[in-house]
Protein backbone atom coordinates (compact mmCIF):
# COMPACT_ATOMS: atom_id res chain seq x y z
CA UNK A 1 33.98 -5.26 -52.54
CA UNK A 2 30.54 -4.39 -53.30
CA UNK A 3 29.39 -0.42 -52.15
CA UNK A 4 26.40 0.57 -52.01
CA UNK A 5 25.31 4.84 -51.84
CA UNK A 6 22.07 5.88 -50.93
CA UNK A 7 21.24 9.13 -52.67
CA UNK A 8 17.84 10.35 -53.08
CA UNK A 9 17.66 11.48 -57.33
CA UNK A 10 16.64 15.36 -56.49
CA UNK A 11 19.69 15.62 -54.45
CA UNK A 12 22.50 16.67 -57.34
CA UNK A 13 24.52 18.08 -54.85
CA UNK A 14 24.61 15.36 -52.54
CA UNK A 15 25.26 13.17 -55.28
CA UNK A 16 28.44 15.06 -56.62
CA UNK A 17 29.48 15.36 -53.33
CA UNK A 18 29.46 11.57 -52.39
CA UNK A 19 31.03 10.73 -55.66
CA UNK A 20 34.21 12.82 -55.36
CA UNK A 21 34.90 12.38 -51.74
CA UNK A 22 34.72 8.40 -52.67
CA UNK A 23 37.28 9.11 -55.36
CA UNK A 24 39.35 11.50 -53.14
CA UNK A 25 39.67 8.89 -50.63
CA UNK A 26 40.15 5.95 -53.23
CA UNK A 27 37.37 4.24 -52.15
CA UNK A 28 35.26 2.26 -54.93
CA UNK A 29 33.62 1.39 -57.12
CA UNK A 30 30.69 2.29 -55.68
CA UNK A 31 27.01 1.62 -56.80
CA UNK A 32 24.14 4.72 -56.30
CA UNK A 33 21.26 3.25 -55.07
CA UNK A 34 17.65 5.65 -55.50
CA UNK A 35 16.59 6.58 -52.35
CA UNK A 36 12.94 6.13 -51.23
CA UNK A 37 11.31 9.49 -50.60
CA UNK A 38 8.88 8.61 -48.18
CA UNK A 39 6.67 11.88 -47.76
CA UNK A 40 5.92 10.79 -52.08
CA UNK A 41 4.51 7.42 -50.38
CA UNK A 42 0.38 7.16 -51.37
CA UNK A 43 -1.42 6.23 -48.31
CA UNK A 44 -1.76 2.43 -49.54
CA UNK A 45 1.93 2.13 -50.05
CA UNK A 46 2.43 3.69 -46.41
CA UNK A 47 0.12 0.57 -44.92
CA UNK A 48 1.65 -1.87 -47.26
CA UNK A 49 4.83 -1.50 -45.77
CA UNK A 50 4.44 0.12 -42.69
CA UNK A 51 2.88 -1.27 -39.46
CA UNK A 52 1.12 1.26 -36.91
CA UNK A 53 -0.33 -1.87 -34.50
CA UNK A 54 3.31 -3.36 -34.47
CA UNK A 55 4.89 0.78 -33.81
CA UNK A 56 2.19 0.71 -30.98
CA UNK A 57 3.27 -2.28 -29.49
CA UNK A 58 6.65 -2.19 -30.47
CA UNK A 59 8.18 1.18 -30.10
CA UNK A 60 7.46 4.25 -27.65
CA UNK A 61 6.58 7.04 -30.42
CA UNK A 62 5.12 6.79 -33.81
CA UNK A 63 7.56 7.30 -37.03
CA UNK A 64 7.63 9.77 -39.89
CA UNK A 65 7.58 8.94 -43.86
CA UNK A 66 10.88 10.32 -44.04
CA UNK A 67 11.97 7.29 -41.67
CA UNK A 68 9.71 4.97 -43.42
CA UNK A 69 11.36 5.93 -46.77
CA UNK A 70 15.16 5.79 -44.79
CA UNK A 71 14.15 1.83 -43.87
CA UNK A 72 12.94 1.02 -47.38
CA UNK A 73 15.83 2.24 -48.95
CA UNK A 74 18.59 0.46 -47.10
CA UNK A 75 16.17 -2.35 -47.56
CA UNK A 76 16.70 -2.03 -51.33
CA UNK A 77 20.42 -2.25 -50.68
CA UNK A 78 20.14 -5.61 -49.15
CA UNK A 79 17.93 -7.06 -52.24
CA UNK A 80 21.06 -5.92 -54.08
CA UNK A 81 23.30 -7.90 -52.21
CA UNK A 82 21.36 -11.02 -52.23
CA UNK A 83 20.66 -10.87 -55.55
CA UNK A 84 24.50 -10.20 -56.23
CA UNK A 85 27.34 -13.27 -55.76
CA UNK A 86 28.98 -11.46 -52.78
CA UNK A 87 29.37 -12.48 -49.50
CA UNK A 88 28.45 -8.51 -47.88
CA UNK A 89 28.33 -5.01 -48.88
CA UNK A 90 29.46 -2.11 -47.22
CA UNK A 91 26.25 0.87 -47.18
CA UNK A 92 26.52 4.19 -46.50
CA UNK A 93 23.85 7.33 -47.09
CA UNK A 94 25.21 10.32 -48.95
CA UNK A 95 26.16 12.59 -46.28
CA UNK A 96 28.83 10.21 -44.59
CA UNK A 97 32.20 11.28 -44.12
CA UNK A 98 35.67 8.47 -44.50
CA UNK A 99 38.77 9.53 -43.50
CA UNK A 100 41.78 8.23 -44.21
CA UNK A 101 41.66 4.95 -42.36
CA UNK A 102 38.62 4.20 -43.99
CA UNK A 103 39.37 2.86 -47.02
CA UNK A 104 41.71 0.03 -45.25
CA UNK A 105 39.54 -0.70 -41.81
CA UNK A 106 37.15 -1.60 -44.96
CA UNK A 107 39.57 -3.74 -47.15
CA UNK A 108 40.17 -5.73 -43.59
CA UNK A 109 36.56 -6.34 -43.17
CA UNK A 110 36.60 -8.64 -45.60
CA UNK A 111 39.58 -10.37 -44.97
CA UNK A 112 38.50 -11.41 -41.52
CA UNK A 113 36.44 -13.96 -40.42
CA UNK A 114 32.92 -12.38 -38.77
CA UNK A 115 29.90 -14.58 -37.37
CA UNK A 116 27.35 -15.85 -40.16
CA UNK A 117 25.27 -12.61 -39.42
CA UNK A 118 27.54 -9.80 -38.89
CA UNK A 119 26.59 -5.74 -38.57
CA UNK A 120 29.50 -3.74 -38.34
CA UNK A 121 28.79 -0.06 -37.73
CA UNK A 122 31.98 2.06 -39.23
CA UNK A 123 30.00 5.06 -37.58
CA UNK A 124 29.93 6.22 -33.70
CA UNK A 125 29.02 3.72 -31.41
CA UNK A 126 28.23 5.27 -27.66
CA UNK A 127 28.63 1.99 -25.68
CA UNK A 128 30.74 -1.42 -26.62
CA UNK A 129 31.81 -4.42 -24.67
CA UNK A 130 35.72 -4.09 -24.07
CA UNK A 131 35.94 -7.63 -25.05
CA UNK A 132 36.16 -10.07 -26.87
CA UNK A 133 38.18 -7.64 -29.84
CA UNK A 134 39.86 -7.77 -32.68
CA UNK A 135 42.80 -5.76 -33.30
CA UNK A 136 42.07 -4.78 -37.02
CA UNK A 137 45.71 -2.35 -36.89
CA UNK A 138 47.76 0.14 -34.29
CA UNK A 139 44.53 2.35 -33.61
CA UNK A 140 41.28 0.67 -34.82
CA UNK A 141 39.42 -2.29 -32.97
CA UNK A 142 36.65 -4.40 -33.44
CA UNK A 143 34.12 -4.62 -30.79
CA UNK A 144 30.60 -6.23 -29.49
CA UNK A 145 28.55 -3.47 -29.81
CA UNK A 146 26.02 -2.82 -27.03
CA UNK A 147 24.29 0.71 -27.58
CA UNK A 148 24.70 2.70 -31.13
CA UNK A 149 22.18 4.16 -33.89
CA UNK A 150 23.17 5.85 -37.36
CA UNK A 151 23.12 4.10 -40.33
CA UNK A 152 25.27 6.37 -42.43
CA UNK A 153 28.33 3.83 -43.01
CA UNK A 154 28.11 0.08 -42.16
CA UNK A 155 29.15 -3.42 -43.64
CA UNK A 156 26.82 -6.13 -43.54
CA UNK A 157 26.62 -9.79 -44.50
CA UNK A 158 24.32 -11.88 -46.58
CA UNK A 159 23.14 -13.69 -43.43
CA UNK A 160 22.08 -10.50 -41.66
CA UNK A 161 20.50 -8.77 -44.48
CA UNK A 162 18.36 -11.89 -45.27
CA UNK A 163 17.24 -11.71 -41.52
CA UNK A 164 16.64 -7.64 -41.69
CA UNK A 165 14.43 -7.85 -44.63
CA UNK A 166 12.51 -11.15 -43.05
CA UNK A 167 12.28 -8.89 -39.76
CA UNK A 168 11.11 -5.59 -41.58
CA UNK A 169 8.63 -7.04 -44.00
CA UNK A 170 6.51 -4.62 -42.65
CA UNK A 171 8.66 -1.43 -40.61
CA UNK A 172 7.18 -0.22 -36.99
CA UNK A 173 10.11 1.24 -35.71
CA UNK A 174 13.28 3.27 -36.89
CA UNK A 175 15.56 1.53 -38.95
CA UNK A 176 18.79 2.62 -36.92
CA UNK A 177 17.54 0.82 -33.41
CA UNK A 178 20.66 -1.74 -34.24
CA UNK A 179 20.62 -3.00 -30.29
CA UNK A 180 17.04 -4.49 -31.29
CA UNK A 181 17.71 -6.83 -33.48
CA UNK A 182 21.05 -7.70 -32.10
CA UNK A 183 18.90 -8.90 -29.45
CA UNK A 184 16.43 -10.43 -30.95
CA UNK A 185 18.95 -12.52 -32.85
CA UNK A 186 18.54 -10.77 -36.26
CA UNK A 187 22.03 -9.68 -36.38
CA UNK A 188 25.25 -9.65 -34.48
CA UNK A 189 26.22 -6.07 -34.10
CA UNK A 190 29.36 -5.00 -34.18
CA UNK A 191 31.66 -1.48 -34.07
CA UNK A 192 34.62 -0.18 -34.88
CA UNK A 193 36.44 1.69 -32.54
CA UNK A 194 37.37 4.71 -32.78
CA UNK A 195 34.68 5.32 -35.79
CA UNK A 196 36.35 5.62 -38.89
CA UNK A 197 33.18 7.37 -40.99
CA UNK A 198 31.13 10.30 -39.46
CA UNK A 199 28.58 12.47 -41.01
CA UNK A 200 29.53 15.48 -43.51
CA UNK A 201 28.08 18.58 -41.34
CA UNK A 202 26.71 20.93 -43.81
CA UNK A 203 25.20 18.12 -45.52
CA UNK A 204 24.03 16.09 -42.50
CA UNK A 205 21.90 19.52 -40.79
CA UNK A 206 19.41 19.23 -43.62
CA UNK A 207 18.66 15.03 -43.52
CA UNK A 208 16.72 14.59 -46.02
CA UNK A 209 16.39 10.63 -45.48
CA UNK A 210 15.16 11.01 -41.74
CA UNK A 211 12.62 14.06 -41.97
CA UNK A 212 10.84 14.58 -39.60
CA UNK A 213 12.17 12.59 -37.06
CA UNK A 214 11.95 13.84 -33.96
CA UNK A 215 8.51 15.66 -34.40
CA UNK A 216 6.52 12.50 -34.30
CA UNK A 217 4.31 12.06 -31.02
CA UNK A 218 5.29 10.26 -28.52
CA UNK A 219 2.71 6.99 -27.36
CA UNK A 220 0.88 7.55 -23.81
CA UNK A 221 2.05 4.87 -22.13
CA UNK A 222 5.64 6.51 -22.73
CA UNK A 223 4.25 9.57 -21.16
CA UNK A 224 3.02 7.95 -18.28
CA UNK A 225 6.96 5.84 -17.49
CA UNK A 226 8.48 9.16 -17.85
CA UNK A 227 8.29 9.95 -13.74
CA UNK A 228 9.75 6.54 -13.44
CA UNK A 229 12.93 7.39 -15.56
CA UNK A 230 13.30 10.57 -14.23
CA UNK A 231 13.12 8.76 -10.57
CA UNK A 232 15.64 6.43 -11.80
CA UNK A 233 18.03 8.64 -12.88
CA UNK A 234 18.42 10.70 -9.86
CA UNK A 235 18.57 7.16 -8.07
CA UNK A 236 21.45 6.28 -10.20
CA UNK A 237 23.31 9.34 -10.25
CA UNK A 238 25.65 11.26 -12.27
CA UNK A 239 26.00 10.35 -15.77
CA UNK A 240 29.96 9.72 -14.92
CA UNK A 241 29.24 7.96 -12.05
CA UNK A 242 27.03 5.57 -14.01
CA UNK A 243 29.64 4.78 -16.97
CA UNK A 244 32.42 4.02 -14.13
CA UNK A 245 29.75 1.49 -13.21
CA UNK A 246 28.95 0.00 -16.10
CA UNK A 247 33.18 -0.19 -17.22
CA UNK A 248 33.97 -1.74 -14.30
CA UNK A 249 31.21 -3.99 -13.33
CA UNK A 250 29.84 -4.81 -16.76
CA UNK A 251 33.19 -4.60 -19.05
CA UNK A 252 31.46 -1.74 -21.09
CA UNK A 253 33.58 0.98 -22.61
CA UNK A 254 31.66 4.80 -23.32
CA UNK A 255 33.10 5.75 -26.56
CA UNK A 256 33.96 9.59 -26.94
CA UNK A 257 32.78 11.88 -30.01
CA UNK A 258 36.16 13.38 -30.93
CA UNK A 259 36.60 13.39 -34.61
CA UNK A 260 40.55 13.65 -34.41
CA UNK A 261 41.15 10.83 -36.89
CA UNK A 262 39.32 13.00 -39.54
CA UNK A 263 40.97 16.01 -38.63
């Protein structure tokens, strides 16, 4: 079972951190993989592998060197994995948290069989499809996924990393926007439900990975479909009313944020 770690080399604490809570959980052996620190990018490595006309076309706001430097350095992981004999590897940054279901929900991964080009998020996923499932044991499920972002903790195959790498040769948008390239028929995204990995919370309130994110500016033509959202969500009512909707008309199930399982 090939593991990857994303830890960026200034972080020691981070690193000691990721290392023991692996062991703790008996969860290994995993394989440290140098983060990319985006804001030491030079300008010509920025517009080597970043793409401002595709962001502008693409993707409603514009995206920091923190995020660039996030996408490159899962990118790494999947280089690893093709260049490796194994069929997927499981990723995760270094501020994830298991619990104690992790370690199996994991080990059953790769016993089943998933599509060619499989994504399954271990993390919180807000919106799945109720079915088809797979009953992985007495509390956790496999699902379709329909709306989730966070890449702190995720299993991927060969297939899909081949096609993320072919579809980020040059990045335009933030590497977490999973429901893109599910589809756009890069991957096949899947969750598992309830999450069995969520995000260590003295660790996670300083990101180092994502910095910056949510200061970039936003494109105009975002600005200007703003009325129109707000418009449509007075149209469409509560937020409650709205998820009874979609669970009963569309089959979609709103996933809650309760960590009891790492309690």
């Amino acid at each position: 079972m090939k593991i990857f770690v994303i830890n960026l080399e200034r972080d020691i604490e981070r690193k000691e951190y990721i290392i023991n809570h692996f062991q703790e959980n008996g969860v290994g052996p995993i394989e440290l993989v140098t983060a990319v620190d985006g804001n030491n990018l030079s300008t010509q490595e920025i517009e080597t592998y970043y793409s401002e006309q595709e962001n502008k076309t693409k993707f409603y706001r514009s995206i920091s060197r923190g995020e660039i430097g996030c996408a490159l350095s899962h990118l790494h992981c999947y280089k690893y994995l093709l260049n490796s004999k194994e069929d997927g590897a499981f990723i995760f940054e270094d501020d994830c948290r298991l619990n104690k279901y992790s370690k199996e929900i994991m080990r059953r991964l790769t016993n089943i069989q998933l599509s060619e080009k499989a994504l399954v998020l271990l993390t919180y996923a807000s919106h799945f499809y109720k079915k088809p499932k797979i009953q992985l044991n007495s509390i956790y499920t496999l699902y379709k996924t329909k709306k989730a972002f966070r890449s702190h903790g995720y299993y991927i195959t060969r297939k899909a990393a081949e096609n993320m790498l072919h579809e980020l040769k040059q990045i335009h948008k933030p590497f977490d926007q999973w429901r893109d390239y599910d589809q756009d028929n890069v991957i096949d995204l899947y969750n598992v439900a309830p999450f069995c990995v969520s995000k260590k919370r003295n660790l996670s309130e300083k990101s180092n990975l994502n910095h910056g994110r949510h200061q970039q500016q936003q494109h105009f033509t975002r600005h200007r479909l703003k009325p129109l959202e707000n418009f449509l969500k007075l149209f469409l009512g509560s937020k409650s009313f709205r998820h009874k909707i979609q669970g009963a008309v569309l089959g979609i199930h709103i996933q809650s944020k309760t960590e009891k399982h790492f309690e």
